[in-house]
Protein backbone atom coordinates (compact mmCIF):
# COMPACT_ATOMS: atom_id res chain seq x y z
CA UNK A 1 -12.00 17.01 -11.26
CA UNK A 2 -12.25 14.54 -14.07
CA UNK A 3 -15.04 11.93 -13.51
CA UNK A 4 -14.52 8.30 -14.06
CA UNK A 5 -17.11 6.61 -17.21
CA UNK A 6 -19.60 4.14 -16.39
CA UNK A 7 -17.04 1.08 -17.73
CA UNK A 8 -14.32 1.75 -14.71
CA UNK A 9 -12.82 -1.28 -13.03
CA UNK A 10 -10.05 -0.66 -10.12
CA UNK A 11 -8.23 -3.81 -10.20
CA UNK A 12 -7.07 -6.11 -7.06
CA UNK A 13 -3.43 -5.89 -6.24
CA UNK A 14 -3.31 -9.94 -7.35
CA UNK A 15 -4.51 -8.76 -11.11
CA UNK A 16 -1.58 -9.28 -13.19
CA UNK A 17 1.12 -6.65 -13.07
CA UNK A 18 3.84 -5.30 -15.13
CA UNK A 19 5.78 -3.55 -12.29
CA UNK A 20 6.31 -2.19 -9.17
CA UNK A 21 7.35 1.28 -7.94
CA UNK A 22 9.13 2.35 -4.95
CA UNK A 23 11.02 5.49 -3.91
CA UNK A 24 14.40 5.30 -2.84
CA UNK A 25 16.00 7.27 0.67
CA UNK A 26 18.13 9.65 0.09
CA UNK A 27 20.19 12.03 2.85
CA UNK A 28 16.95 14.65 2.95
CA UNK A 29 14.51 12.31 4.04
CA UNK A 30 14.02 11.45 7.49
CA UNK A 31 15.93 8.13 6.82
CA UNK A 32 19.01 10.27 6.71
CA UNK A 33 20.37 8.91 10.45
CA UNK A 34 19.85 5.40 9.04
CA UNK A 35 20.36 5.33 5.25
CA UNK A 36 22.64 2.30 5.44
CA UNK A 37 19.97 0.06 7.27
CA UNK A 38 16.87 0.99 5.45
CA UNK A 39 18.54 1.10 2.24
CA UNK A 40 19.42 -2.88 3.35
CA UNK A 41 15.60 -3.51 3.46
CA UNK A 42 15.27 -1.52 -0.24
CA UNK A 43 17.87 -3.26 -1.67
CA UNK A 44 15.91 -6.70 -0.63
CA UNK A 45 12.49 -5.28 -1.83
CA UNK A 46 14.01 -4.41 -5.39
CA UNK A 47 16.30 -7.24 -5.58
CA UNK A 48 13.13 -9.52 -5.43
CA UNK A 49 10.32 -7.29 -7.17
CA UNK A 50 13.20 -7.27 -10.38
CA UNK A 51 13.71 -10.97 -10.56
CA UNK A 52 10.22 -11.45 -11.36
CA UNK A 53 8.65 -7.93 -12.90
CA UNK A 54 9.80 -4.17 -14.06
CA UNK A 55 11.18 -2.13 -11.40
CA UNK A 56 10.54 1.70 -11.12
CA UNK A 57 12.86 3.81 -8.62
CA UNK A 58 12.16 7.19 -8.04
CA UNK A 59 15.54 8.27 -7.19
CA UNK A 60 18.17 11.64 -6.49
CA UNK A 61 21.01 9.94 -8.24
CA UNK A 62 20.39 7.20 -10.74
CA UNK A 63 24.19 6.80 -11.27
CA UNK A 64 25.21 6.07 -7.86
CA UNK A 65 22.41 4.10 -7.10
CA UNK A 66 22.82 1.97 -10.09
CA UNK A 67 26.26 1.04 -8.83
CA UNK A 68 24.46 0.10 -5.46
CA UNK A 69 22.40 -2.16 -6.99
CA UNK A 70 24.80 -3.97 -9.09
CA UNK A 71 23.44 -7.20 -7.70
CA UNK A 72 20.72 -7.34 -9.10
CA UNK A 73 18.57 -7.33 -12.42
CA UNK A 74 18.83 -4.22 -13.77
CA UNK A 75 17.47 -5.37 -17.06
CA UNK A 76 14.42 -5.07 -15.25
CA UNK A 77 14.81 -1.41 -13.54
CA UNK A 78 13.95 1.78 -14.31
CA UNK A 79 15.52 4.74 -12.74
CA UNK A 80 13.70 8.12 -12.86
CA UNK A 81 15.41 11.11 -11.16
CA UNK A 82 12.70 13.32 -9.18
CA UNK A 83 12.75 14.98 -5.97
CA UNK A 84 11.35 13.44 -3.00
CA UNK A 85 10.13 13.85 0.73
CA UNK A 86 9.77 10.87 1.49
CA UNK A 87 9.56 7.14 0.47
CA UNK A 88 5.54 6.02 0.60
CA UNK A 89 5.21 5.22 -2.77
CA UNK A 90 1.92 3.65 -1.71
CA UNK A 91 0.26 7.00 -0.76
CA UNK A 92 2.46 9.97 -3.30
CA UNK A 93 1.95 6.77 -6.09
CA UNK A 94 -0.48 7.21 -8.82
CA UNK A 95 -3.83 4.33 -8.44
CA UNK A 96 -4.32 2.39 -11.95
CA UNK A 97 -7.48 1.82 -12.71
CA UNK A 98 -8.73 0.79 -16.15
CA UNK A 99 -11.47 2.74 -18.03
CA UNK A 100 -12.84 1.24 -21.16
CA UNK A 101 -10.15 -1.34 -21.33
CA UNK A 102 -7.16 1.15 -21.11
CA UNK A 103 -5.22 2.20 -18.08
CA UNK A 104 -5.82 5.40 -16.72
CA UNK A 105 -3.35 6.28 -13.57
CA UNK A 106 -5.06 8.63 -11.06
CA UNK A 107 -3.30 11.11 -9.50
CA UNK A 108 -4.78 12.31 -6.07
CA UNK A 109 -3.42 14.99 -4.12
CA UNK A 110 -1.10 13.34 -1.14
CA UNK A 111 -1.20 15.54 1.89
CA UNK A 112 1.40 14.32 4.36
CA UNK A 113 -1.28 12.26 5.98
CA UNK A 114 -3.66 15.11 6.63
CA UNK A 115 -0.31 17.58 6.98
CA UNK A 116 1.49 15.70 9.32
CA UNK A 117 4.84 16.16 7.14
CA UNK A 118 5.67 17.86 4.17
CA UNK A 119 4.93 16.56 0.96
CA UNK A 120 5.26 19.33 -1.59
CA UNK A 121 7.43 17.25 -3.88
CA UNK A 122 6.01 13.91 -3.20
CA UNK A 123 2.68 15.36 -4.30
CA UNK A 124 4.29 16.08 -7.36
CA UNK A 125 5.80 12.86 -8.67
CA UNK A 126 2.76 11.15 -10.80
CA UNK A 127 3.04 14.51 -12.97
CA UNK A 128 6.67 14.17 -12.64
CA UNK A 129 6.92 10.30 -13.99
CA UNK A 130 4.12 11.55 -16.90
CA UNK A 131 6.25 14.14 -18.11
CA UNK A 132 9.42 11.88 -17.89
CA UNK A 133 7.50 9.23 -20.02
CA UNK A 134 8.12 7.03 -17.53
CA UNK A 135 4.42 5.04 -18.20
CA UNK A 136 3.47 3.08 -21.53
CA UNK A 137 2.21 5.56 -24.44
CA UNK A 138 -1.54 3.36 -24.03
CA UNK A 139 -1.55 4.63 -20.39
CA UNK A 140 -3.82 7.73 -19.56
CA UNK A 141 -3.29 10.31 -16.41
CA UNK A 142 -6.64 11.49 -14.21
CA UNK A 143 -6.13 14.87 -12.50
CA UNK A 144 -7.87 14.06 -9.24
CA UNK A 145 -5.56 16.87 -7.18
CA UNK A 146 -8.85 18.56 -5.52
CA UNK A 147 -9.39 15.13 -3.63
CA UNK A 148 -7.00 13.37 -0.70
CA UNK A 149 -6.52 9.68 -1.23
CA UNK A 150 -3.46 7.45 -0.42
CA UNK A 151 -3.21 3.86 -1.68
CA UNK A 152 -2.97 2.78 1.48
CA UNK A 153 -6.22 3.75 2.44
CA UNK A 154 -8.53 1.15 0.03
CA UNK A 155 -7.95 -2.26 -1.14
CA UNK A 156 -10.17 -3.59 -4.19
CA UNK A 157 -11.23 -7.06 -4.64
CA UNK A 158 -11.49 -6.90 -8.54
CA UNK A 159 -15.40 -7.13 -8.01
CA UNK A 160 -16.48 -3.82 -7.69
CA UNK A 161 -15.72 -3.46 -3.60
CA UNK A 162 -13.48 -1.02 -1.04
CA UNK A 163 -12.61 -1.76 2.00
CA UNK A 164 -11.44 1.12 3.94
CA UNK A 165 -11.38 2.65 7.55
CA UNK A 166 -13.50 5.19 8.72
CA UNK A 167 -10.62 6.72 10.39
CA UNK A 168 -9.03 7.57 7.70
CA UNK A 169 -10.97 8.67 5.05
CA UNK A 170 -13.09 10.84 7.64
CA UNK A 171 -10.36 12.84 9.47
CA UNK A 172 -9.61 16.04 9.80
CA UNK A 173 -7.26 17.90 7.13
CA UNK A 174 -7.89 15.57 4.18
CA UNK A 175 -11.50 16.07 2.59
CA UNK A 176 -12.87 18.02 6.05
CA UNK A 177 -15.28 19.69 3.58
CA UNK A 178 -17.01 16.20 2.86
CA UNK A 179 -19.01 13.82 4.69
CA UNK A 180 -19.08 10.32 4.87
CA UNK A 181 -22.41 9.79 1.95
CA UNK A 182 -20.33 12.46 0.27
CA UNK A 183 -16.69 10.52 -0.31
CA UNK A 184 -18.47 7.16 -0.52
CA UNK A 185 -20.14 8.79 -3.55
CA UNK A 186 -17.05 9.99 -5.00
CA UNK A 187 -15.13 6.79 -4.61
CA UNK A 188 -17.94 4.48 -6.28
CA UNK A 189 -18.37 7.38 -9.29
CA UNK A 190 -14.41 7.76 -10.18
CA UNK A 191 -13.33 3.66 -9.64
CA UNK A 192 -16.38 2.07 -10.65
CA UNK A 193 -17.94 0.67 -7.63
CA UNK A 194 -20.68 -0.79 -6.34
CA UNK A 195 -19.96 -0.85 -2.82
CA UNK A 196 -17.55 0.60 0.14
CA UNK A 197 -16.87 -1.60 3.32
CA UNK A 198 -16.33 0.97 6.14
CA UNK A 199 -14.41 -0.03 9.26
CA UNK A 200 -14.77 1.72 12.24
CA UNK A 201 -12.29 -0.21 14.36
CA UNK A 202 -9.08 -1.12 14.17
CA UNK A 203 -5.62 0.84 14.87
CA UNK A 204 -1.99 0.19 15.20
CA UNK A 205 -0.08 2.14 18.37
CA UNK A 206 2.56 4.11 15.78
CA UNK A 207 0.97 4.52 13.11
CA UNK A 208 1.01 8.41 11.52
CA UNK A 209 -1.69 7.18 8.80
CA UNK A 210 -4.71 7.47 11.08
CA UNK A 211 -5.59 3.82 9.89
CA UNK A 212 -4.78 3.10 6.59
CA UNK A 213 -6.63 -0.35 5.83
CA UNK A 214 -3.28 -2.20 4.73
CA UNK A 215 -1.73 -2.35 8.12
CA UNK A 216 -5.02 -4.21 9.37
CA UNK A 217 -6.69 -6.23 6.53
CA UNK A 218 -6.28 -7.14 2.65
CA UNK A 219 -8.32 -8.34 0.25
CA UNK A 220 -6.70 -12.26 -0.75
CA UNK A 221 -9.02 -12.64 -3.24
CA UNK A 222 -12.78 -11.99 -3.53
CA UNK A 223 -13.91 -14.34 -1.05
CA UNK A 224 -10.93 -13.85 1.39
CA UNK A 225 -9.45 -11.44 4.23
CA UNK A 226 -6.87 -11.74 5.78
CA UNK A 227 -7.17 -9.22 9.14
CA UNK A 228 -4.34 -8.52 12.09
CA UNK A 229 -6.08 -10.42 15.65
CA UNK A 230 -4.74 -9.61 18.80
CA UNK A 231 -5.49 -13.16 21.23
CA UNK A 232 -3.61 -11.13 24.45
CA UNK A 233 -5.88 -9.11 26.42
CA UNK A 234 -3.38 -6.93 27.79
CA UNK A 235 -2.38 -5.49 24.90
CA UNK A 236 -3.74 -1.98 24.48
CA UNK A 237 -4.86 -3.31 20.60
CA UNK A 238 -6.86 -6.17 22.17
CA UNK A 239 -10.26 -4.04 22.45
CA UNK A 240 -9.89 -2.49 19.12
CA UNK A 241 -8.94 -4.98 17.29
CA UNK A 242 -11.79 -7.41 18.48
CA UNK A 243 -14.31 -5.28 17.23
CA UNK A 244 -12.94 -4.74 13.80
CA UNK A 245 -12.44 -8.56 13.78
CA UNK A 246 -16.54 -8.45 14.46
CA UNK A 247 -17.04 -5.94 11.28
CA UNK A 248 -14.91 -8.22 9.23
CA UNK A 249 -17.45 -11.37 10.40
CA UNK A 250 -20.41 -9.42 9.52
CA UNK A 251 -18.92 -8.58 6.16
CA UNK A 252 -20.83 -10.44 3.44
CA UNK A 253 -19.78 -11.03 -0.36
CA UNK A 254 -22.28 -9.23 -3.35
CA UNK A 255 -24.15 -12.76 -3.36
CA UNK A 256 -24.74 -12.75 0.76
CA UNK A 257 -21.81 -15.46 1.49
CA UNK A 258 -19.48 -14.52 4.68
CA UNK A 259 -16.11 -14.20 4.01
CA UNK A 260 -12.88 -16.40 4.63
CA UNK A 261 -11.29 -15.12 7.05
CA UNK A 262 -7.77 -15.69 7.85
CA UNK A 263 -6.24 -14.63 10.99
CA UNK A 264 -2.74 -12.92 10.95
CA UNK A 265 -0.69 -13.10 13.82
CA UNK A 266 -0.17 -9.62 16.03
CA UNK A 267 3.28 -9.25 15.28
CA UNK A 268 5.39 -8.86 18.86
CA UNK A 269 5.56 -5.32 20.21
CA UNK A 270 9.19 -3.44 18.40
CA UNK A 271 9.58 0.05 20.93
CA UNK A 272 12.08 2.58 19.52
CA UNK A 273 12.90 5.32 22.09
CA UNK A 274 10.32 4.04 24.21
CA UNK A 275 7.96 4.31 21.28
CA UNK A 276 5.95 1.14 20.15
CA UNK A 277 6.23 0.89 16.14
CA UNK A 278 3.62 -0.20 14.06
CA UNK A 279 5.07 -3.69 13.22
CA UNK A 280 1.98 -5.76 11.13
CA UNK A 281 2.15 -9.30 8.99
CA UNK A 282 -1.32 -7.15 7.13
CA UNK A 283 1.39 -4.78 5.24
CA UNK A 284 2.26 -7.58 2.49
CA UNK A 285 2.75 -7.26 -1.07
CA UNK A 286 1.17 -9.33 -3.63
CA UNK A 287 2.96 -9.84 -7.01
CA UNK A 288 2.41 -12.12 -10.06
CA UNK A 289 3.78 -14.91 -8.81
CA UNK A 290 4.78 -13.76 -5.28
CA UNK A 291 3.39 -12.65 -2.06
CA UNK A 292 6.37 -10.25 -0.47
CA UNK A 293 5.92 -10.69 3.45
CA UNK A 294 7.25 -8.16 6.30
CA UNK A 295 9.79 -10.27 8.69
CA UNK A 296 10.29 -8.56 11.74
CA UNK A 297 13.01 -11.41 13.32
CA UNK A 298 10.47 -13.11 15.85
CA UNK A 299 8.70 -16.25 15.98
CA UNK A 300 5.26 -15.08 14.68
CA UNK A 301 7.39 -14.42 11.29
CA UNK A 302 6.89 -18.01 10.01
CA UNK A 303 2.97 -18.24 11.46
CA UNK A 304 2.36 -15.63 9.16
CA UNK A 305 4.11 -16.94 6.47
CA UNK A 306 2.21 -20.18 6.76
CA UNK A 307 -1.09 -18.48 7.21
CA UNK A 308 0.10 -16.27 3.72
CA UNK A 309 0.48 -19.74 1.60
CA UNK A 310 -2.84 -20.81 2.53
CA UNK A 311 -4.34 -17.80 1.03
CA UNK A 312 -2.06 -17.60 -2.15
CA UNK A 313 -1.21 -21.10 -2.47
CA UNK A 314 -0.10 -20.50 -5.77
CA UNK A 315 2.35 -17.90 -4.97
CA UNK A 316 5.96 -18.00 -3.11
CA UNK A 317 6.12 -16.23 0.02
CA UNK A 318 9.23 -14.30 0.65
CA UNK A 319 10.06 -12.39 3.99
CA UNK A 320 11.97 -9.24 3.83
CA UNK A 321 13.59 -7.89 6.69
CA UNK A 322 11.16 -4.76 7.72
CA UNK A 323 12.47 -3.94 11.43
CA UNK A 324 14.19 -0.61 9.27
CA UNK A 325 11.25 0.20 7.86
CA UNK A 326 8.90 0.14 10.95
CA UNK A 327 11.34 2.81 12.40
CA UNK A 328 9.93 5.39 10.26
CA UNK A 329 6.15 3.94 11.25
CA UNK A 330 5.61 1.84 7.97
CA UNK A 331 6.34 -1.15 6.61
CA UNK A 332 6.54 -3.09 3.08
CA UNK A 333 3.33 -2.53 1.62
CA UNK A 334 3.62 0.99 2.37
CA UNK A 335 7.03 1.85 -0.09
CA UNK A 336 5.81 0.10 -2.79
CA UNK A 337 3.45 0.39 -5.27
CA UNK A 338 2.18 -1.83 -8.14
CA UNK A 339 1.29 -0.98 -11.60
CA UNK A 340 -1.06 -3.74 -13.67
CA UNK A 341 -0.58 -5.16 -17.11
CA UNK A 342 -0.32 -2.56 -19.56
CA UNK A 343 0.85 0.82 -17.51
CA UNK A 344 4.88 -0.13 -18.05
């Protein structure tokens, strides 16, 4: 395993980006009983990350999907043929991080979630993208394949912090053969850091990720959270989610300071075969000059979107229809993922 140099920065999503990635659903995924719907939600996703930033789709058929996406700008797309499990370009995507000034894309091994599902060719498609020169000649690739690590599972603040979940990082069939001092260790060596913010609360009923950190909080900026609160006490999240609200409050900044925090609505309970899905306002994407926002047709939708512009005032926030995706137990954040300056 290659080992990060002592000038390693992991940038915040909000550092300026030169794309966005997401891989598209095809018939041999398990969105093959709903391609039509989801592929509604994708089509919204690229339509908007294109108008404003490059575009890379990992795809089966470049051709037909092309002609699906007529709509929008393809000037801005990218279409790279490579097979695919699945669509969690968030977790099989490569992490940027920038060593000496240059980009460096990790590649981590992607397990299926600590082998829930199969991911022998989504573990695959960082090498895949490389050897397609899919990336800028002045980005570098980090073989980090001995180690399990989805994007999903951190968020950086630009300042030399993780937050993650406990959860996560620490269950069984990912890294079972290291302990907690042991992966915090790792983490601050290869991106640079000087601390990790462990929760040890905090879950969404639905969720296959075992508590990936962007379903329940994200990093606004370096002062700022904004976290998922449940207010009803009958809701089997209440308990949970009160205690990782208490984390969050004892939280401090590198100079001592609290941090904001802003309050997300918990978005109305979405059942599918009697099944609640993990529908959360936490699984946004930031972009340059956007903040992309899961809708999921209630209500609560524009309280979120409210709450969003107060943390990026700067920034439009756009909803995107994510009811699709939360059938499949993710949501926005979770098929995308975003590439800084430099690395297209």
């Amino acid at each position: 395993m290659m080992k990060a140099s002592a000038n390693t920065f992991l940038p915040a999503e909000w550092y300026p980006q030169s794309g966005v990635m997401l891989t598209w659903p095809h018939a041999g995924t398990d969105w093959s009983e709903m391609l039509d719907e989801v592929e509604e939600s994708f089509i919204a996703i690229a339509n908007e990350i294109a108008r404003r930033e490059q575009l890379v789709i990992v795809c089966q058929n470049g051709t037909k999907l092309k002609e699906k996406l007529a709509g929008i700008n393809l000037g801005n797309v990218h279409f790279y043929e490579v097979p695919s499990n699945d669509t969690w370009a968030r977790d099989h995507g490569p992490i940027t991080v920038f060593r000496d000034g240059a980009p460096i894309l990790y590649d981590f091994r992607f397990n299926g979630w600590g082998q829930k599902f199969p991911s022998n060719h989504d573990n695959q498609i960082t090498r895949r993208l490389f050897s397609k020169e899919a990336f800028s000649a002045n980005a570098g690739y980090a073989n980090f394949l001995e180690f399990v690590l989805e994007g999903g599972a951190i968020e950086s603040d630009s300042e030399g912090n993780v937050l993650t979940t406990a959860e996560c990082l620490l269950s069984p069939n990912r890294n079972e053969h290291m302990n907690k001092k042991e992966i915090e260790h790792l983490l601050k060596e290869i991106f640079g850091l000087k601390r990790v913010l462990w929760l040890n609360n905090g879950y969404l009923a639905g969720d296959d990720t075992d508590s990936h950190v962007d379903t329940l909080a994200r990093f606004c900026d370096a002062e700022t959270i904004a976290y998922v609160k449940c207010t009803d006490p009958e809701d089997e999240h209440f308990d949970a989610l009160q205690r990782m609200e208490d984390e969050l409050k004892a939280f401090t900044t590198l100079d001592g300071k609290p941090y904001r925090l802003l309050a997300l609505p918990m978005a109305d309970a979405v059942y599918d075969d009697g099944d609640r899905l993990p529908a959360t306002y936490a699984n946004f994407l930031i972009m340059n000059n956007a903040v992309l926002l899961p809708f999921y047709g209630t209500e609560k939708d524009e309280e979120a979107q409210k709450i969003l512009q107060d943390a990026f005032p700067a920034r439009e926030i756009i909803g995107i229809n994510c009811l699709p995706l939360i059938k499949q137990h993710g949501s926005l954040h979770c098929v995308t993922m975003q590439f800084p300056e430099g690395v297209l």
